[in-house]
N, C-alpha and C. Protein backbone atom coordinates (compact mmCIF):
# COMPACT_ATOMS: atom_id res chain seq x y z
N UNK A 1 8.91 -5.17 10.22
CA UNK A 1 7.64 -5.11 9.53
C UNK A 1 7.82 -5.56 8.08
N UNK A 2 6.97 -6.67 7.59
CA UNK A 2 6.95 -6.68 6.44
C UNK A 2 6.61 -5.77 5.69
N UNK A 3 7.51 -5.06 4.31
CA UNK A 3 6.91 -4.25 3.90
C UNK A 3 6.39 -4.69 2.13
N UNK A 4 6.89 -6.05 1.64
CA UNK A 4 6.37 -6.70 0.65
C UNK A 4 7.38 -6.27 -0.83
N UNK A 5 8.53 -5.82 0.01
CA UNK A 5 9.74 -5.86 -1.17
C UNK A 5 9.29 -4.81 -1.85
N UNK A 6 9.73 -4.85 -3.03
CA UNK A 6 9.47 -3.69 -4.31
C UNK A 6 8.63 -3.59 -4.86
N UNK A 7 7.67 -3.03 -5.09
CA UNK A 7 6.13 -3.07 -5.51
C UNK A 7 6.00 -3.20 -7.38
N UNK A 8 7.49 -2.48 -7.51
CA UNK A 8 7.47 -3.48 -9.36
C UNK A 8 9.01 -3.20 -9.09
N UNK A 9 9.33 -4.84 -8.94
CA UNK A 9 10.35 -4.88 -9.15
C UNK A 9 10.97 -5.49 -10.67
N UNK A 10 12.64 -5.57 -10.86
CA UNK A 10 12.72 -5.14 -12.34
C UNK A 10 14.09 -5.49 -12.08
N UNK A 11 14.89 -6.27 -13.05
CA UNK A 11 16.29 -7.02 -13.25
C UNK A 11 16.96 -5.51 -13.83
N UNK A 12 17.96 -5.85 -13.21
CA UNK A 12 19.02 -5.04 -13.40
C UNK A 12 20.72 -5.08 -14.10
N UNK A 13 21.08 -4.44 -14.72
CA UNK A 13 22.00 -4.72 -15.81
C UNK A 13 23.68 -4.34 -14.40
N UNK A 14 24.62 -4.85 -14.20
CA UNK A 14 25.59 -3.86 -13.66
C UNK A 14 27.05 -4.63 -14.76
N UNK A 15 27.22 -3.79 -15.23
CA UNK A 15 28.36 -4.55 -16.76
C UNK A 15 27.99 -5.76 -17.11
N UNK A 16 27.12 -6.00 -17.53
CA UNK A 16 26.33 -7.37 -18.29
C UNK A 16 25.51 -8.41 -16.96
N UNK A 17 25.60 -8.16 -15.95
CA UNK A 17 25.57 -9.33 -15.13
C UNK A 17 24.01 -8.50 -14.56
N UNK A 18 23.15 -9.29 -15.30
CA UNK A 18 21.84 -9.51 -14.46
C UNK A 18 21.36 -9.77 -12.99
N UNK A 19 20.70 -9.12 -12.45
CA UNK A 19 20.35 -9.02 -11.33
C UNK A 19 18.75 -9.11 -10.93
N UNK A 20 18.19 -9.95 -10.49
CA UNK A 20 16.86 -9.47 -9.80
C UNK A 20 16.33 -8.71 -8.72
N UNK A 21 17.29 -8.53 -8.08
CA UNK A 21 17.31 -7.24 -6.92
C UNK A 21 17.79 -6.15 -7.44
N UNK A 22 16.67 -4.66 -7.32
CA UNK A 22 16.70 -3.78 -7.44
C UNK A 22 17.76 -3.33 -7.09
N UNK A 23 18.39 -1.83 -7.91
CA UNK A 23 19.78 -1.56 -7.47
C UNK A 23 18.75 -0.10 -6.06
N UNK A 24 19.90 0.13 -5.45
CA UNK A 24 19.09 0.96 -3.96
C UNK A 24 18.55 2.19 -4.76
N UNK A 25 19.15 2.69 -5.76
CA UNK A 25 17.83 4.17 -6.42
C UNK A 25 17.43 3.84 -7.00
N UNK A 26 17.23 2.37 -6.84
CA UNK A 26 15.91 1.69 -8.35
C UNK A 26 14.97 1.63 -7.59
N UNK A 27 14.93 1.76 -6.09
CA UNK A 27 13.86 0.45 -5.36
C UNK A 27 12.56 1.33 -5.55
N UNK A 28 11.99 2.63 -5.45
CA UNK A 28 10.93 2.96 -5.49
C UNK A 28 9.84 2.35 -4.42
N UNK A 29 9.22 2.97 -4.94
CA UNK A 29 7.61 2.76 -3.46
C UNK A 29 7.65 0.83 -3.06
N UNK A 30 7.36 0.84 -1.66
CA UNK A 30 7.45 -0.45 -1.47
C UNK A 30 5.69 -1.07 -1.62
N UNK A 31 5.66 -2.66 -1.77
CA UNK A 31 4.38 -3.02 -1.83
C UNK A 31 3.19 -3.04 -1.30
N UNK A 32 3.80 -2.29 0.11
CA UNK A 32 2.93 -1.75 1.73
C UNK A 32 2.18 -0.51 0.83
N UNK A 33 3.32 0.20 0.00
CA UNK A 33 2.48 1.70 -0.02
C UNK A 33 1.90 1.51 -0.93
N UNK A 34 2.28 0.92 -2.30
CA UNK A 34 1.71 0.37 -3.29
C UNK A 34 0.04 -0.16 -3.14
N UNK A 35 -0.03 -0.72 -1.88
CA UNK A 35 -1.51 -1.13 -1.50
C UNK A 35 -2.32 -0.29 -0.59
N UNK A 36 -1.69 0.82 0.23
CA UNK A 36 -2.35 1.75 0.80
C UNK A 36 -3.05 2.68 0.10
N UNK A 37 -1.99 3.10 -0.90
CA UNK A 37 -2.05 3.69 -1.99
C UNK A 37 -3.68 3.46 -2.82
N UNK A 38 -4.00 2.07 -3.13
CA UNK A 38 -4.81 1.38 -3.59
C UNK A 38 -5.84 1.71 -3.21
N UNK A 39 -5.80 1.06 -1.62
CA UNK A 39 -7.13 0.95 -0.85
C UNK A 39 -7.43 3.16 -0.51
N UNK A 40 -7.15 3.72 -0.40
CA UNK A 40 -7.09 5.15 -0.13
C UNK A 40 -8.05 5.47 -1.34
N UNK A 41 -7.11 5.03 -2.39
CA UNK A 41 -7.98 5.85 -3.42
C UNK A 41 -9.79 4.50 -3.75
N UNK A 42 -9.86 3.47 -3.84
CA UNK A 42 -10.73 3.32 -3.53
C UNK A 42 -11.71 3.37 -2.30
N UNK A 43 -11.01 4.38 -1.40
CA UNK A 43 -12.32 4.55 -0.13
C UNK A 43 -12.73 5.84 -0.85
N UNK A 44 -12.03 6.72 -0.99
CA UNK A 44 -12.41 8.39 -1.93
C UNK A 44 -13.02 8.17 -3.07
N UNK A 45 -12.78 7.23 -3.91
CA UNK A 45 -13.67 6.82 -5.00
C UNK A 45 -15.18 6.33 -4.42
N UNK A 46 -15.57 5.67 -3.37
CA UNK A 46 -17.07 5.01 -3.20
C UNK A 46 -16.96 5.34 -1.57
N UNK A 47 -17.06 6.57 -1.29
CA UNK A 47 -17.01 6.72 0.34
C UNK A 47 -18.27 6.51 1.02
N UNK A 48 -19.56 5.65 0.32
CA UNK A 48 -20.81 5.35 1.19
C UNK A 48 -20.91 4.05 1.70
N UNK A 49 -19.64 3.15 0.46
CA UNK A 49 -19.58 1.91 1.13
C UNK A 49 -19.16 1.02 2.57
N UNK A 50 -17.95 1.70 2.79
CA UNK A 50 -17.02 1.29 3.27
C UNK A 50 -16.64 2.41 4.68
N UNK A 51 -16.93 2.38 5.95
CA UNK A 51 -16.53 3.09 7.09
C UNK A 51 -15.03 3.06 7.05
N UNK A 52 -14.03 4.05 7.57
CA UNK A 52 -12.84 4.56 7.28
C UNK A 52 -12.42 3.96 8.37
N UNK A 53 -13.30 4.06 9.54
CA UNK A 53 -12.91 3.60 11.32
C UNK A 53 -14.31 3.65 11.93
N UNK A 54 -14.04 3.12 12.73
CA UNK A 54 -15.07 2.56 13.89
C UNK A 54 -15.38 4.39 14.34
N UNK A 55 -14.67 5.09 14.28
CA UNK A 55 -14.45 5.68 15.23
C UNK A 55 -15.42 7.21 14.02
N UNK A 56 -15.30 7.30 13.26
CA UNK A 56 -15.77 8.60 12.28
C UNK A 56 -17.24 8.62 11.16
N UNK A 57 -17.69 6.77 11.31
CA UNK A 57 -19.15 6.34 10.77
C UNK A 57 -18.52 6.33 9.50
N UNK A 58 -20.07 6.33 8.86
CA UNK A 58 -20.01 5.63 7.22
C UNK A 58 -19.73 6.43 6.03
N UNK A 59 -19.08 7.79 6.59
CA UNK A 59 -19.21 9.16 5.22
C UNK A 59 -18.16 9.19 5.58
N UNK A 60 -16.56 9.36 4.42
CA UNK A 60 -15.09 9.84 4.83
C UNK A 60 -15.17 11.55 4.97
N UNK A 61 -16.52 12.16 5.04
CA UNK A 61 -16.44 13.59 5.36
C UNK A 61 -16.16 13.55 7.10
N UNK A 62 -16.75 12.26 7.68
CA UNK A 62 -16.72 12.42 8.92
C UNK A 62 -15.32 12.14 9.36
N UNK A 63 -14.43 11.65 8.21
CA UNK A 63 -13.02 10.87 9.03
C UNK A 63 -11.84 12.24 9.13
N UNK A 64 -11.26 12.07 9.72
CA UNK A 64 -9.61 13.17 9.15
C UNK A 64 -8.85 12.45 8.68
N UNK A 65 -8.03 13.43 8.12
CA UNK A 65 -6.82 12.37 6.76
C UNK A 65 -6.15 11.33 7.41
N UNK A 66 -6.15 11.66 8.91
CA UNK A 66 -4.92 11.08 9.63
C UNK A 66 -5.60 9.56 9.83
N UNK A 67 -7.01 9.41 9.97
CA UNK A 67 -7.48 8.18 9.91
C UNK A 67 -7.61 7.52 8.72
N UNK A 68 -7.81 8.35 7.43
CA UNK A 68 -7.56 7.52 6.37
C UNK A 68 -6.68 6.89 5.55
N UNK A 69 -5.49 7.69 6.53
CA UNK A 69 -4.00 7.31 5.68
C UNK A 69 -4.19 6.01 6.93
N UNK A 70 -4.61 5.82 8.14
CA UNK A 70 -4.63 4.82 8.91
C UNK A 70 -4.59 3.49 8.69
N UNK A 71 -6.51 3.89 8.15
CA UNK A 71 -7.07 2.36 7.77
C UNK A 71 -6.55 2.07 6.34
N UNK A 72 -6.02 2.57 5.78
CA UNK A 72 -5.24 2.63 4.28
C UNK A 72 -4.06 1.10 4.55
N UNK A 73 -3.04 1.80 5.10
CA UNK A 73 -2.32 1.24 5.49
C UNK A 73 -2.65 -0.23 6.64
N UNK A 74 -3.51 -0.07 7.44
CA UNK A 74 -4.01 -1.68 7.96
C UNK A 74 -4.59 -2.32 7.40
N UNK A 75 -5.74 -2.13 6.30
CA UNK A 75 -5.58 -2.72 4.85
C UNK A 75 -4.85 -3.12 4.36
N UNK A 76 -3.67 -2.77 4.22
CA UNK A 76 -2.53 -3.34 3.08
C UNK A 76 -1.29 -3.92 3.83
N UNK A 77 -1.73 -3.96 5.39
CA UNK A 77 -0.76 -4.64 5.87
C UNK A 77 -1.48 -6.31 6.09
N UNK A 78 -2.76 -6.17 6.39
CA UNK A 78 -3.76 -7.13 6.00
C UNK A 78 -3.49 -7.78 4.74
N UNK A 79 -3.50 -7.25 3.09
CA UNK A 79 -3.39 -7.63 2.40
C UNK A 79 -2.02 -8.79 2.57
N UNK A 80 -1.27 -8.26 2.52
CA UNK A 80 0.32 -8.61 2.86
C UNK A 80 0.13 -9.92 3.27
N UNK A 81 -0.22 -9.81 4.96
CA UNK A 81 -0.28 -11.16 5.28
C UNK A 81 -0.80 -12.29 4.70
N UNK A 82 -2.27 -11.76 4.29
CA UNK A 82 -3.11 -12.75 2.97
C UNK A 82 -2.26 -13.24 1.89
N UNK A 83 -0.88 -12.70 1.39
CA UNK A 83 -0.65 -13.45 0.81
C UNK A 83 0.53 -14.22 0.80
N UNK A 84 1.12 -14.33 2.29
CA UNK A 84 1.88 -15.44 2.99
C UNK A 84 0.28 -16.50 3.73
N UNK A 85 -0.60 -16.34 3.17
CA UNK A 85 -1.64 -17.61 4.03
C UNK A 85 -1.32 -18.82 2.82
């Protein structure tokens, strides 16, 4: 699964020698969650716009978390691909 690398990634020093790959306890949240993350908090920010799922209608009172961490994440795996088009 693509997960879109390091969501801020950041050069790294190891005895003078620069690096553009994150060292492994540098890597932090990847760019998948970075955009779930995103889209989540704008469905909770304007929840009349936007249906969560087919399946719970047009109010996120009707959804459970488990669907909104869902469509969160197929959003931003969506995103992802959009930007290998």
């Amino acid at each position: 699964m693509n997960n879109g690398g390091c969501a801020f990634p950041a050069q790294h020093s190891i005895d003078g020698n620069w690096t553009k790959e994150p060292l492994a306890e540098f890597r932090g949240m990847t760019l998948r969650d970075y955009f779930a993350a995103k889209v989540l908090q704008g469905l909770c920010a304007n929840n009349s716009v936007f249906a969560a799922s087919p399946d719970c209608g047009w109010l996120l009172v009707n959804c459970t978390q488990d669907q909104l961490a869902d469509t969160s994440y197929e959003l931003a795996d969506a995103m992802l691909k959009a930007r290998t088009a």
